[in-house]
N, C-alpha and C. Protein backbone atom coordinates (compact mmCIF):
# COMPACT_ATOMS: atom_id res chain seq x y z
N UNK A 1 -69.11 9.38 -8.16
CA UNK A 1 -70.15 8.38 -8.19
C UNK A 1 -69.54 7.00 -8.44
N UNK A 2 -70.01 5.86 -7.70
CA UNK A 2 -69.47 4.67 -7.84
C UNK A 2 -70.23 3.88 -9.63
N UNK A 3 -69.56 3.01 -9.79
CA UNK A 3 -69.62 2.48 -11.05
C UNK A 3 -69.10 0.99 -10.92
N UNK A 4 -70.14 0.24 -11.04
CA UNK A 4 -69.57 -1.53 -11.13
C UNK A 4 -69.66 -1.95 -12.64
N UNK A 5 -68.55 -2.63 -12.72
CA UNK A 5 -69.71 -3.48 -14.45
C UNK A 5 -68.79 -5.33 -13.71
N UNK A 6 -69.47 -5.67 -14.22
CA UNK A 6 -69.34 -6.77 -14.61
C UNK A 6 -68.88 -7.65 -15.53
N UNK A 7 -67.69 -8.43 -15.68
CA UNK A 7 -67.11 -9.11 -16.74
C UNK A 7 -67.04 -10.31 -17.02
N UNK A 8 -67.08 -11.31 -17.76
CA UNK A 8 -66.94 -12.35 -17.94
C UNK A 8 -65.59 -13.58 -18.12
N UNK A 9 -64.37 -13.27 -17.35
CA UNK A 9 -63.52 -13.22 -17.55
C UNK A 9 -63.11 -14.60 -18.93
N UNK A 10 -62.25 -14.74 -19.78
CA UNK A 10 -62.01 -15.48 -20.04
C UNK A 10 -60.73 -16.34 -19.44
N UNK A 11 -60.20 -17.94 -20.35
CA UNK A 11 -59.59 -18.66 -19.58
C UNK A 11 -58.32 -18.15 -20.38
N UNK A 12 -57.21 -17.71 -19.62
CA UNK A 12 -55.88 -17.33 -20.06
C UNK A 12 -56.10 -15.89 -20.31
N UNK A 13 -56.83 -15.14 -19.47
CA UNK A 13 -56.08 -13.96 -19.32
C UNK A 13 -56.37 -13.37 -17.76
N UNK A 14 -55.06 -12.59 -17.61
CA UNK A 14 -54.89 -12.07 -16.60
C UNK A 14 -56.12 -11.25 -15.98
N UNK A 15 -56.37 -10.79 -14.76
CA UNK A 15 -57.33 -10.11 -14.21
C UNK A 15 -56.34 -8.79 -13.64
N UNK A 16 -55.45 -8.25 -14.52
CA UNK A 16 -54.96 -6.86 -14.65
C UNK A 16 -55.16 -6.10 -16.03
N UNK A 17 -54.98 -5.01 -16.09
CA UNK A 17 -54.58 -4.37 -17.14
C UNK A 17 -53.26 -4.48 -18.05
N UNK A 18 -52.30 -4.84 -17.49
CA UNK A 18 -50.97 -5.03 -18.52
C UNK A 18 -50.07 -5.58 -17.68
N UNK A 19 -49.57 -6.28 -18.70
CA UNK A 19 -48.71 -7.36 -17.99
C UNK A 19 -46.86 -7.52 -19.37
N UNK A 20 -46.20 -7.51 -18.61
CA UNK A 20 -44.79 -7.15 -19.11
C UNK A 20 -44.38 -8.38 -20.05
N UNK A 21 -45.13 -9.44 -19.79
CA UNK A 21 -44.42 -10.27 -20.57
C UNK A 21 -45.55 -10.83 -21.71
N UNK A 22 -46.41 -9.60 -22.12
CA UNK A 22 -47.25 -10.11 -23.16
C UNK A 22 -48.25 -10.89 -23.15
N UNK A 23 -48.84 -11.65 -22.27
CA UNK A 23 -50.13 -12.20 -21.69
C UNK A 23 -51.11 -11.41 -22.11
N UNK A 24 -52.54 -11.85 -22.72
CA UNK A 24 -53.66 -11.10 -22.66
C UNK A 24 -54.47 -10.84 -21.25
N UNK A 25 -54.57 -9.40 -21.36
CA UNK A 25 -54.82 -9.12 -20.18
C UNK A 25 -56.40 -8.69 -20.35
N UNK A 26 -56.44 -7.73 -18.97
CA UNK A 26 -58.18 -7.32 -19.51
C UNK A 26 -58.36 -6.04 -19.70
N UNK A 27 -57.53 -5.26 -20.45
CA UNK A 27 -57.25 -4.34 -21.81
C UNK A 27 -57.77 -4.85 -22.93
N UNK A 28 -57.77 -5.87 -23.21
CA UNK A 28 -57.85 -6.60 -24.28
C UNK A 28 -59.45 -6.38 -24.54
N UNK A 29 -59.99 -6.49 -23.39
CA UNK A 29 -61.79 -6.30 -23.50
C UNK A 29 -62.67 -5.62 -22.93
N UNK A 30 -62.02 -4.12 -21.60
CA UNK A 30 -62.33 -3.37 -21.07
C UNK A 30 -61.46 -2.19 -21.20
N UNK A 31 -61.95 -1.24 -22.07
CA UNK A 31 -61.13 0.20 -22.00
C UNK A 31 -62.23 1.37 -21.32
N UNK A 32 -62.49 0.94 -20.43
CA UNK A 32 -62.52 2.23 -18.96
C UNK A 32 -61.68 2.59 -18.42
N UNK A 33 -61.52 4.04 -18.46
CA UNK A 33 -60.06 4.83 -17.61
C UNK A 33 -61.14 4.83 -16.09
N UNK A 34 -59.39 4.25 -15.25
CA UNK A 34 -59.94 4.65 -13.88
C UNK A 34 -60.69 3.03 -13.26
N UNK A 35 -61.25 2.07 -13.96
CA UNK A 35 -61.56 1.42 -13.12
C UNK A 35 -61.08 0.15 -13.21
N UNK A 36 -61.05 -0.52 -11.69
CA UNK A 36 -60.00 -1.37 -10.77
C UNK A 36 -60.79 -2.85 -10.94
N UNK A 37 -60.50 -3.81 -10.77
CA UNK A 37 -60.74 -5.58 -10.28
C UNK A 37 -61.06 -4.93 -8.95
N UNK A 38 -61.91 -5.62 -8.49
CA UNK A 38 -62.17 -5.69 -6.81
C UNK A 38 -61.98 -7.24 -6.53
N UNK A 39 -60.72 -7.65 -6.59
CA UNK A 39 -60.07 -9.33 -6.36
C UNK A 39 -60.17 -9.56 -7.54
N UNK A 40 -59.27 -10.64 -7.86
CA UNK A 40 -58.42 -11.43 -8.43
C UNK A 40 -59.26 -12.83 -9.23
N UNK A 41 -58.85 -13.33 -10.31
CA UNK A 41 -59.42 -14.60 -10.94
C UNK A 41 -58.08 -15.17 -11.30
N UNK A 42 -57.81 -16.11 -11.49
CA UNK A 42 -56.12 -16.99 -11.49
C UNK A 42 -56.36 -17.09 -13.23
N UNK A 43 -55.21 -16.86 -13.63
CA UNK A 43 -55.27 -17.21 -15.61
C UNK A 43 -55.91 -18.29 -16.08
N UNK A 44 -55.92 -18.87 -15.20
CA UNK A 44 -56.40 -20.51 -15.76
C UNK A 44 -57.88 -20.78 -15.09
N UNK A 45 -58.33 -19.75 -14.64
CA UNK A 45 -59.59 -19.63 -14.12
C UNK A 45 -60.65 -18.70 -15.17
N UNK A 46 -62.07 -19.19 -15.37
CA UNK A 46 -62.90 -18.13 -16.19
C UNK A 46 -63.82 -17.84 -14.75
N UNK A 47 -64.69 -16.68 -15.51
CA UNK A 47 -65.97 -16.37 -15.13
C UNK A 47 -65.99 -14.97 -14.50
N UNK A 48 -66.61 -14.54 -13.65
CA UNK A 48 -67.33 -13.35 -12.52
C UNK A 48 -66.02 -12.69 -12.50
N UNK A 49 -66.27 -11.24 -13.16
CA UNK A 49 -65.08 -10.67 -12.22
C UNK A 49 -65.88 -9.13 -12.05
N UNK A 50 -66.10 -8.13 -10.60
CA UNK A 50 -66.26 -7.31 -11.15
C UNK A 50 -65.17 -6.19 -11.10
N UNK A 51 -65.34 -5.03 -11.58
CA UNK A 51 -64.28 -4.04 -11.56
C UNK A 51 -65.17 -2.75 -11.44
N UNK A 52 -64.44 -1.49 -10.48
CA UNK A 52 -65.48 -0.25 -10.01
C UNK A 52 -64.11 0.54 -10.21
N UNK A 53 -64.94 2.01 -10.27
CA UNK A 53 -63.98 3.07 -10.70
C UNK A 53 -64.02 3.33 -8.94
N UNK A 54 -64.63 3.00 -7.50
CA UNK A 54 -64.05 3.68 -6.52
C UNK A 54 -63.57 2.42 -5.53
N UNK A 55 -62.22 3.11 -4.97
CA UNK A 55 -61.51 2.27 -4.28
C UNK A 55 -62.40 2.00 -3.18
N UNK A 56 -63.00 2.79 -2.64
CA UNK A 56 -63.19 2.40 -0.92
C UNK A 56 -64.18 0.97 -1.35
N UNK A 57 -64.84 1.15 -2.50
CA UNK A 57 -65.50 0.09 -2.73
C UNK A 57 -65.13 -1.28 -3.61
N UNK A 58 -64.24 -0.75 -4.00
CA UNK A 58 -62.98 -2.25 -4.29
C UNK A 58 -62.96 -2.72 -3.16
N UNK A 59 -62.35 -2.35 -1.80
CA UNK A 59 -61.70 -2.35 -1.14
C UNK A 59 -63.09 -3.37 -0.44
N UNK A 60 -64.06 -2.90 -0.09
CA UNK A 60 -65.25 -3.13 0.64
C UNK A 60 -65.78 -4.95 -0.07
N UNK A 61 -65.32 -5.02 -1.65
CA UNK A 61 -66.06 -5.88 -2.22
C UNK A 61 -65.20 -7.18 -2.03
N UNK A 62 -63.67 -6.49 -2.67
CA UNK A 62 -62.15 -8.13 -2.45
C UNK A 62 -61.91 -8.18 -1.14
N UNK A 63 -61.83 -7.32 0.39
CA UNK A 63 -61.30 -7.86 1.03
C UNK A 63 -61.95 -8.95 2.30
N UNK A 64 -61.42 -10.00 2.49
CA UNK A 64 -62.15 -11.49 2.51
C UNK A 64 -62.35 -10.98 4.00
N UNK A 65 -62.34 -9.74 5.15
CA UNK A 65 -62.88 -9.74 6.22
C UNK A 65 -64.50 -9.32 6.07
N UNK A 66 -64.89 -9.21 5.08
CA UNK A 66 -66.05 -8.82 4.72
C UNK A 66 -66.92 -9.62 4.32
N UNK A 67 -66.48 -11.33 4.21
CA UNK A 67 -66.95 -12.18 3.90
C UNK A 67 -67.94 -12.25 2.45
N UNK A 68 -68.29 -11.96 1.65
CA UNK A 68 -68.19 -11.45 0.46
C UNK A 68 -68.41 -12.69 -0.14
N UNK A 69 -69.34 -13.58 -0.26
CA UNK A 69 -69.35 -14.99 -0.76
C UNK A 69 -69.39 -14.95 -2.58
N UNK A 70 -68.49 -16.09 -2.68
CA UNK A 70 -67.94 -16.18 -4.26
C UNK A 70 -68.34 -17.28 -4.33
N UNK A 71 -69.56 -17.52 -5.09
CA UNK A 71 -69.39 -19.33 -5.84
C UNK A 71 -68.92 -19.47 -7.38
N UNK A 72 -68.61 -20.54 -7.09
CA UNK A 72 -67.95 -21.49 -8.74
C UNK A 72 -68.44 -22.41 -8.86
N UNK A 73 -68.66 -22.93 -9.86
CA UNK A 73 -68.82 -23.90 -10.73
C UNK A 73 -67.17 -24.60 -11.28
N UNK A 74 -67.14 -26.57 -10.34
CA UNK A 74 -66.13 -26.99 -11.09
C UNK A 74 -65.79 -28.19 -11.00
N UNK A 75 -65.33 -28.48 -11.90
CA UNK A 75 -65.66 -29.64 -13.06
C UNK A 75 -64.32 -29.96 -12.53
N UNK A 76 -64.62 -31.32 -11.89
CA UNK A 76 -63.47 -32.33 -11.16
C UNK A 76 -62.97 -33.67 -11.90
N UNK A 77 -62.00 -34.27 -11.88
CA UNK A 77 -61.71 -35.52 -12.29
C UNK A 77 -62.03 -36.15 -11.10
N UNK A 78 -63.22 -37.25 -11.77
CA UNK A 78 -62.83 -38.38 -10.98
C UNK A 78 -64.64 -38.58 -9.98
N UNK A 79 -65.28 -39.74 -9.79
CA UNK A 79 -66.39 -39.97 -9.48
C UNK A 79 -66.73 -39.23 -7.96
N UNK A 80 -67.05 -38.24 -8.08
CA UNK A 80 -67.77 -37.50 -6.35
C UNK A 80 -68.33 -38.93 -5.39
N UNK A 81 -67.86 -39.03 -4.12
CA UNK A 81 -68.11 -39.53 -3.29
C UNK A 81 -68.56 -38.63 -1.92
N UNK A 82 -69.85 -39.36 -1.69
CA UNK A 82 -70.32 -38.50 -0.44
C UNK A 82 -69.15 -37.81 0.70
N UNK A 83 -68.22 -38.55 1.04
CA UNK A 83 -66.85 -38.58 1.67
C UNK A 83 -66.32 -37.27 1.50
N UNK A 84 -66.33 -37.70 0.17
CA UNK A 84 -65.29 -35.90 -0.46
C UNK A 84 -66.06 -35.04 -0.17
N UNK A 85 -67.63 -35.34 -0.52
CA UNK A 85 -68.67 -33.84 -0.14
C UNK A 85 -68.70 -33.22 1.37
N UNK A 86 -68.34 -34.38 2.17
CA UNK A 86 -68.50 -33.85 3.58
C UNK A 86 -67.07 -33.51 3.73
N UNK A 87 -66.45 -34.20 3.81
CA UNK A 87 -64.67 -32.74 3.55
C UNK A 87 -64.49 -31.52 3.09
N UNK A 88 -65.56 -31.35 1.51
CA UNK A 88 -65.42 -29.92 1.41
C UNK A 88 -66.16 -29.37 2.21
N UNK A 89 -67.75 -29.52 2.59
CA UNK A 89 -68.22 -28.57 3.83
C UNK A 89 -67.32 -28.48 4.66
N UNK A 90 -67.06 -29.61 5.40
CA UNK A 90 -66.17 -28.88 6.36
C UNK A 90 -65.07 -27.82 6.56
N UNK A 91 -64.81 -28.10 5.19
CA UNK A 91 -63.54 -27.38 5.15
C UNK A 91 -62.10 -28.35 5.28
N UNK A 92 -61.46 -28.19 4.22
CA UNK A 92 -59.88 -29.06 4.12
C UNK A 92 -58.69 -28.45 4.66
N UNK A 93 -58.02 -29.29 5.10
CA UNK A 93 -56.85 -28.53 6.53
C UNK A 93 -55.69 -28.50 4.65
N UNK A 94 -55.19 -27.27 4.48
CA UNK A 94 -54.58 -27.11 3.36
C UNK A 94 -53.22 -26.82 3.93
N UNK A 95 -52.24 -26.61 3.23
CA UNK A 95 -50.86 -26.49 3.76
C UNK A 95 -50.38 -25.33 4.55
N UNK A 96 -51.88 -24.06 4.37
CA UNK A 96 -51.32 -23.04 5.36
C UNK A 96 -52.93 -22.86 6.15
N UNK A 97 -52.98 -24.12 6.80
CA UNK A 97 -54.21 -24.30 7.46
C UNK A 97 -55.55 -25.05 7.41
N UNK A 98 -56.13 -25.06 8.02
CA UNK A 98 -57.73 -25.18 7.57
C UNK A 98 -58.48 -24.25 6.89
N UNK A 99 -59.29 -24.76 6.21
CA UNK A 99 -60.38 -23.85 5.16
C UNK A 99 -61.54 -23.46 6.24
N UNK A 100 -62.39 -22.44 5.88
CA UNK A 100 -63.59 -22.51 6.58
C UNK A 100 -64.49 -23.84 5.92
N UNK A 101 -65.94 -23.44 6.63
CA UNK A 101 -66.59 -24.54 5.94
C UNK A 101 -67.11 -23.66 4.75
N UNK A 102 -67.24 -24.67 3.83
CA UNK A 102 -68.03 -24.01 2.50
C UNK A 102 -69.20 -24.42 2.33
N UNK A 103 -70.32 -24.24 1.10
CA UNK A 103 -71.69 -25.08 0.95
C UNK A 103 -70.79 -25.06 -0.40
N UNK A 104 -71.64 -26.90 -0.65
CA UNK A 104 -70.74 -27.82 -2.08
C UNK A 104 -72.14 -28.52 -2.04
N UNK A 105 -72.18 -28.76 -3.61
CA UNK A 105 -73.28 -29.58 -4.16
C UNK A 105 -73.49 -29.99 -4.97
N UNK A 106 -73.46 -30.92 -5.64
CA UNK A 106 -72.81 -31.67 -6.99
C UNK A 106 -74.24 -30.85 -7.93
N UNK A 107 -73.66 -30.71 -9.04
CA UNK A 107 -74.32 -29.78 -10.59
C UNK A 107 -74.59 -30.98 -11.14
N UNK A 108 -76.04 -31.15 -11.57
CA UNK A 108 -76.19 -31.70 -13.20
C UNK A 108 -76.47 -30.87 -14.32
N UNK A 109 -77.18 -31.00 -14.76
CA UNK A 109 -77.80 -30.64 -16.34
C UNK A 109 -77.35 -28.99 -16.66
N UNK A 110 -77.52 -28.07 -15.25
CA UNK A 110 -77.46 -26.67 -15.61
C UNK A 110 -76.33 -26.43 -16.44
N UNK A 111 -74.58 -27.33 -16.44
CA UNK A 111 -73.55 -27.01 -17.13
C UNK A 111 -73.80 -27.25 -18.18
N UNK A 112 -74.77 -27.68 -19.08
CA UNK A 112 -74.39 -28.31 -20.62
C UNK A 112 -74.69 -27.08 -21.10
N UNK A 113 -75.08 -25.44 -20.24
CA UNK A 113 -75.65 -24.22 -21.19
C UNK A 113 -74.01 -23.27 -21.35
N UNK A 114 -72.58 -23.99 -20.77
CA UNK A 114 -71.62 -23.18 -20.35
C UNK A 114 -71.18 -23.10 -21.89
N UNK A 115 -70.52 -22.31 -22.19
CA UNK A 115 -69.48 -22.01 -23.24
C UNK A 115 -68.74 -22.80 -23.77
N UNK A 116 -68.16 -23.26 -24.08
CA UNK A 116 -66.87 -24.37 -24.84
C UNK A 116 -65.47 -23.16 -24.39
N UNK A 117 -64.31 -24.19 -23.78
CA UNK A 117 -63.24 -23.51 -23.55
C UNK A 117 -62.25 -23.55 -24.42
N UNK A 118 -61.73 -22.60 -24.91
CA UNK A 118 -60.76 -22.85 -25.74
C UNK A 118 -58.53 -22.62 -24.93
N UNK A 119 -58.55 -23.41 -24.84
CA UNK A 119 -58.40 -24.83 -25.12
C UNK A 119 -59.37 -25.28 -24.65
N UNK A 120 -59.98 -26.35 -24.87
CA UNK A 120 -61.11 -27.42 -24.26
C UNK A 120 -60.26 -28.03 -23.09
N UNK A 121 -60.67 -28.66 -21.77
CA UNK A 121 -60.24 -29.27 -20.87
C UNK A 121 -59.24 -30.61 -21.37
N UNK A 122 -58.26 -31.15 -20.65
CA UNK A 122 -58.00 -32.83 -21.30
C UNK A 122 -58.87 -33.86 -20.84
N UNK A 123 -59.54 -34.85 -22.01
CA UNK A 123 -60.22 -35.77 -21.48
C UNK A 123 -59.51 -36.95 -21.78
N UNK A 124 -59.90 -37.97 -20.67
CA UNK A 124 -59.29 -39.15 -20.48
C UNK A 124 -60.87 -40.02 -20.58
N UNK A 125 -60.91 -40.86 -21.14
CA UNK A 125 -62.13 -41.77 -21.24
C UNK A 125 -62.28 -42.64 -20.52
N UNK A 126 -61.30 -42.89 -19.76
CA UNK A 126 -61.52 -44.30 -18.63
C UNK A 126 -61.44 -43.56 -17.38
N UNK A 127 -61.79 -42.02 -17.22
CA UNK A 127 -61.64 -41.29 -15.87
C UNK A 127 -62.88 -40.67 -15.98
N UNK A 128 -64.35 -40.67 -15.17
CA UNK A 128 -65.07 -39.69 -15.14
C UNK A 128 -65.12 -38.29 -14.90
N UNK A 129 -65.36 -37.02 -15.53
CA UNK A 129 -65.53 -35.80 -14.39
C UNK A 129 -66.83 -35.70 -13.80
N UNK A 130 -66.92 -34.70 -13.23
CA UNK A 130 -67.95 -34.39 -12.32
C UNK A 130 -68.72 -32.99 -11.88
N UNK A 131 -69.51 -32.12 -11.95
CA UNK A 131 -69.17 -30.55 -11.99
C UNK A 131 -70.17 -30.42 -10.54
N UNK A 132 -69.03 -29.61 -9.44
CA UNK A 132 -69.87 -28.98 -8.22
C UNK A 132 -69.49 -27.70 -7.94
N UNK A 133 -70.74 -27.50 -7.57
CA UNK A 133 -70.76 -26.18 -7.21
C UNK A 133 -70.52 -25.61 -5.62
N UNK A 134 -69.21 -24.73 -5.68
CA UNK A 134 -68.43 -24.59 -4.16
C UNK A 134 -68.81 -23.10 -3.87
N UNK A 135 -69.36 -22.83 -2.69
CA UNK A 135 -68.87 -21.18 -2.18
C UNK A 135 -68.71 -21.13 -0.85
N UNK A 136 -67.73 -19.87 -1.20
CA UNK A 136 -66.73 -20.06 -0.12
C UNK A 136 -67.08 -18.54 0.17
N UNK A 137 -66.13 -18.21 1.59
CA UNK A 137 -66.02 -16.76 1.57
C UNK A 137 -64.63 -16.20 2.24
N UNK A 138 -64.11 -17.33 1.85
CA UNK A 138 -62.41 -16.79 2.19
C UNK A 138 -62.05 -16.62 0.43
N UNK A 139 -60.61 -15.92 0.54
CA UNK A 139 -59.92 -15.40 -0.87
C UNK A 139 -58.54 -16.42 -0.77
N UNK A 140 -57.99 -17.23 -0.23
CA UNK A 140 -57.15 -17.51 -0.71
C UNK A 140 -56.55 -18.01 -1.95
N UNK A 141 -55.45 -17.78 -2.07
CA UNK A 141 -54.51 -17.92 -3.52
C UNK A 141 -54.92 -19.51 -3.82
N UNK A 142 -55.42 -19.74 -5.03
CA UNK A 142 -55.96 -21.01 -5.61
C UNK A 142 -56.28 -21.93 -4.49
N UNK A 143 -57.50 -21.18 -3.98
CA UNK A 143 -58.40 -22.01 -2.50
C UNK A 143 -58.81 -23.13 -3.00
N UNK A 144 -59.67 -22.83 -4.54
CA UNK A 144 -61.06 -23.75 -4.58
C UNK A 144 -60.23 -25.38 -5.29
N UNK A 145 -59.21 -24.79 -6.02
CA UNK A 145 -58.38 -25.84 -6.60
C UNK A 145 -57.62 -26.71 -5.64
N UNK A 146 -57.20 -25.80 -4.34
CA UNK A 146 -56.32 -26.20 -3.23
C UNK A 146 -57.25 -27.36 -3.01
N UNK A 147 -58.28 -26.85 -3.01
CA UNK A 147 -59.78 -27.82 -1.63
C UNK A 147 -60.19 -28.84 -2.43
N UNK A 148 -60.08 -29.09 -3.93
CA UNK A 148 -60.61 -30.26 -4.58
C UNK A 148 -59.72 -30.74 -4.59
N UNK A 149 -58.34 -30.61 -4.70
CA UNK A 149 -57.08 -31.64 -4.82
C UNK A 149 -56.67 -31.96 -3.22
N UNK A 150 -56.89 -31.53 -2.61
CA UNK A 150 -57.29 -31.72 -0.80
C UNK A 150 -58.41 -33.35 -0.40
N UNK A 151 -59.01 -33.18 -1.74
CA UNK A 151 -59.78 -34.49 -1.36
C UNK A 151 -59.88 -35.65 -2.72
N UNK A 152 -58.67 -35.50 -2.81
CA UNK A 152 -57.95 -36.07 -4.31
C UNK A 152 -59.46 -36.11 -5.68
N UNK A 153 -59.87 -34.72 -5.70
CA UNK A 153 -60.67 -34.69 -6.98
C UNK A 153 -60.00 -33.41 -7.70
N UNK A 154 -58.95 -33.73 -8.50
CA UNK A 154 -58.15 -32.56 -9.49
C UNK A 154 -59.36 -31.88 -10.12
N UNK A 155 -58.97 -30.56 -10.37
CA UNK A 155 -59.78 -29.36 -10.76
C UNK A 155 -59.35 -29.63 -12.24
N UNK A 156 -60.24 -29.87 -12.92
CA UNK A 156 -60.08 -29.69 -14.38
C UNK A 156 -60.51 -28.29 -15.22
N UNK A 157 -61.66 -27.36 -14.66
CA UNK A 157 -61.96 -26.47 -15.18
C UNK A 157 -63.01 -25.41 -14.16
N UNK A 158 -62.57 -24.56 -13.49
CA UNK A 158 -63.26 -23.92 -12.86
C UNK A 158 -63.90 -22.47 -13.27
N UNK A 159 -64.76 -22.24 -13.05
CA UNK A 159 -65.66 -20.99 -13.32
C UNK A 159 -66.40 -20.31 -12.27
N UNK A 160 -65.99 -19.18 -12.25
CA UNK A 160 -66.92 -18.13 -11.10
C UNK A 160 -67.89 -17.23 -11.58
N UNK A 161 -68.87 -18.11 -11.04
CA UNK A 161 -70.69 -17.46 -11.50
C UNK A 161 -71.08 -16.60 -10.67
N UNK A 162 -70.70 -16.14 -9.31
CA UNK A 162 -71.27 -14.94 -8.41
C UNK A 162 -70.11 -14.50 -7.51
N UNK A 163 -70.59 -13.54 -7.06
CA UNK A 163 -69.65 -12.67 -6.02
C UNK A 163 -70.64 -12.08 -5.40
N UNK A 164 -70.80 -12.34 -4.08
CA UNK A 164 -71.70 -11.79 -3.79
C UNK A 164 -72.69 -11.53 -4.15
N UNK A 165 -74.02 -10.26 -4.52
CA UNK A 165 -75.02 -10.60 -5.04
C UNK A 165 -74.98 -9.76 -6.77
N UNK A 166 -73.48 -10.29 -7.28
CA UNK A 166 -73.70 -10.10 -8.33
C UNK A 166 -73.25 -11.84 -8.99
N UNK A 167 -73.95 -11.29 -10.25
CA UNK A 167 -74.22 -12.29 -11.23
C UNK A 167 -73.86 -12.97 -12.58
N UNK A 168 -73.00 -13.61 -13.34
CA UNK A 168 -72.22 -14.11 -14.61
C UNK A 168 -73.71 -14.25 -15.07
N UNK A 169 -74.65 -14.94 -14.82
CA UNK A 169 -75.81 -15.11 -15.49
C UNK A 169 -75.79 -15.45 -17.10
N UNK A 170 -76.21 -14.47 -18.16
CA UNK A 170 -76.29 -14.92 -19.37
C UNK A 170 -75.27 -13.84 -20.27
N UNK A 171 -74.36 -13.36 -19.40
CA UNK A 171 -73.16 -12.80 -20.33
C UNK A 171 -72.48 -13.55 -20.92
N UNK A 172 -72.03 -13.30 -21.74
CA UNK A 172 -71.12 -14.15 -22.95
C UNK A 172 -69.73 -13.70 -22.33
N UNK A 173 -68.72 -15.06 -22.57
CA UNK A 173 -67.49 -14.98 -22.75
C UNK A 173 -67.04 -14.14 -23.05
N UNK A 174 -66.00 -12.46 -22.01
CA UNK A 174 -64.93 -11.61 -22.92
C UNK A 174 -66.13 -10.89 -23.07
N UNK A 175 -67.26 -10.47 -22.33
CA UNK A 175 -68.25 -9.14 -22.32
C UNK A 175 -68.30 -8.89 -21.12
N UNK A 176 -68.73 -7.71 -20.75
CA UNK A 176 -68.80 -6.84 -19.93
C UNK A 176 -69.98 -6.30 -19.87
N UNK A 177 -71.10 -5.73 -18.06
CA UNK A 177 -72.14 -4.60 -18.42
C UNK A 177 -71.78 -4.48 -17.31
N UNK A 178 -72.97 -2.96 -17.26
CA UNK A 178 -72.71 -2.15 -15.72
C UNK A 178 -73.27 -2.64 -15.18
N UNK A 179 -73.66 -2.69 -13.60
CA UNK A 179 -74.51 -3.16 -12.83
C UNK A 179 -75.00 -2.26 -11.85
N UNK A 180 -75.71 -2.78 -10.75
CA UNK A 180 -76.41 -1.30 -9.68
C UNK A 180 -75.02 -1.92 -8.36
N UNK A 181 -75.13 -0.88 -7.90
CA UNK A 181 -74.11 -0.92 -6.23
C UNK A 181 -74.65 -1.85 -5.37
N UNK A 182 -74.64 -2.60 -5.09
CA UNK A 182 -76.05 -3.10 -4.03
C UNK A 182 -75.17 -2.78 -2.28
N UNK A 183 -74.28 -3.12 -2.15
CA UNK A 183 -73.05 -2.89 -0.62
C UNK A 183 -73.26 -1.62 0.07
């Protein structure tokens, strides 16, 4: 029988089970034997991760021919200009190509309900940030960070709130629940 849960990843730990050089991993806050990440979150990335005890459906959920849409939430240096917004739809020609197009849309008020990061982000007082919300449905290796520094707005703190039609919603930081199969 298939089995999803849902995790909340935190910022600085790995999206494996064990790691050789002592990194907190996600052992640290999931002890289920048997079940897998279906894709990847970067250490320096929080939010959405899920993990299933069956492969074919790992397999069905991370791999990006399946289109599998992931949005984030993320908090940019530097004042959003319409300019930059129509670059990320389109999609940014990155060093091993063009991006697809994405949907981007600048966030107000909903971020002030997020968590506090520990470390907290660096703030500079004479630099604004900005928080938008990107989804994409390609997987590449640090896409969403690639695509904001693509249109010179540095990624200061990113978070993944969905995967498809699952949900970060009102889980807390470093928790976990099951969820239904929906695929």
């Amino acid at each position: 029988m298939s089995n999803i849960l849902v995790f909340n990843k935190p910022y600085q730990v790995l999206s494996q089970f064990n790691d050789d050089q002592g990194r907190p991993t996600l052992a640290k806050y999931i002890s289920m034997p048997k079940f897998y990440a279906a894709g990847r979150l970067d250490y320096d990335s929080e939010g959405l991760m899920v993990l299933t005890n069956d492969g074919k459906l790992q397999q069905q959920i991370s791999n990006p021919k399946h289109k599998l849409e992931k949005t984030y939430w993320v908090q940019v240096e530097g004042q959003v200009n319409e300019h930059q917004l129509k670059d990320l739809r389109a999609g940014p020609t990155l060093k091993d190509g063009p991006t697809q197009a994405a949907k981007v849309r600048l966030l107000g008020a909903q971020t002030h309900t997020l968590w506090p990061r520990t470390p907290p982000i660096r703030v500079r007082t004479s630099v604004p940030t900005q928080w938008l919300e990107i989804r994409i449905s390609e997987g590449r290796n640090r896409q969403v960070r690639r695509m904001t520094a693509a249109v010179d707005l540095p990624t200061l703190r990113l978070i993944r709130v969905a995967i498809g039609p699952w949900r970060i919603k009102d889980l807390n930081v470093g928790e976990w629940r099951w969820e239904s199969v929906y695929l």
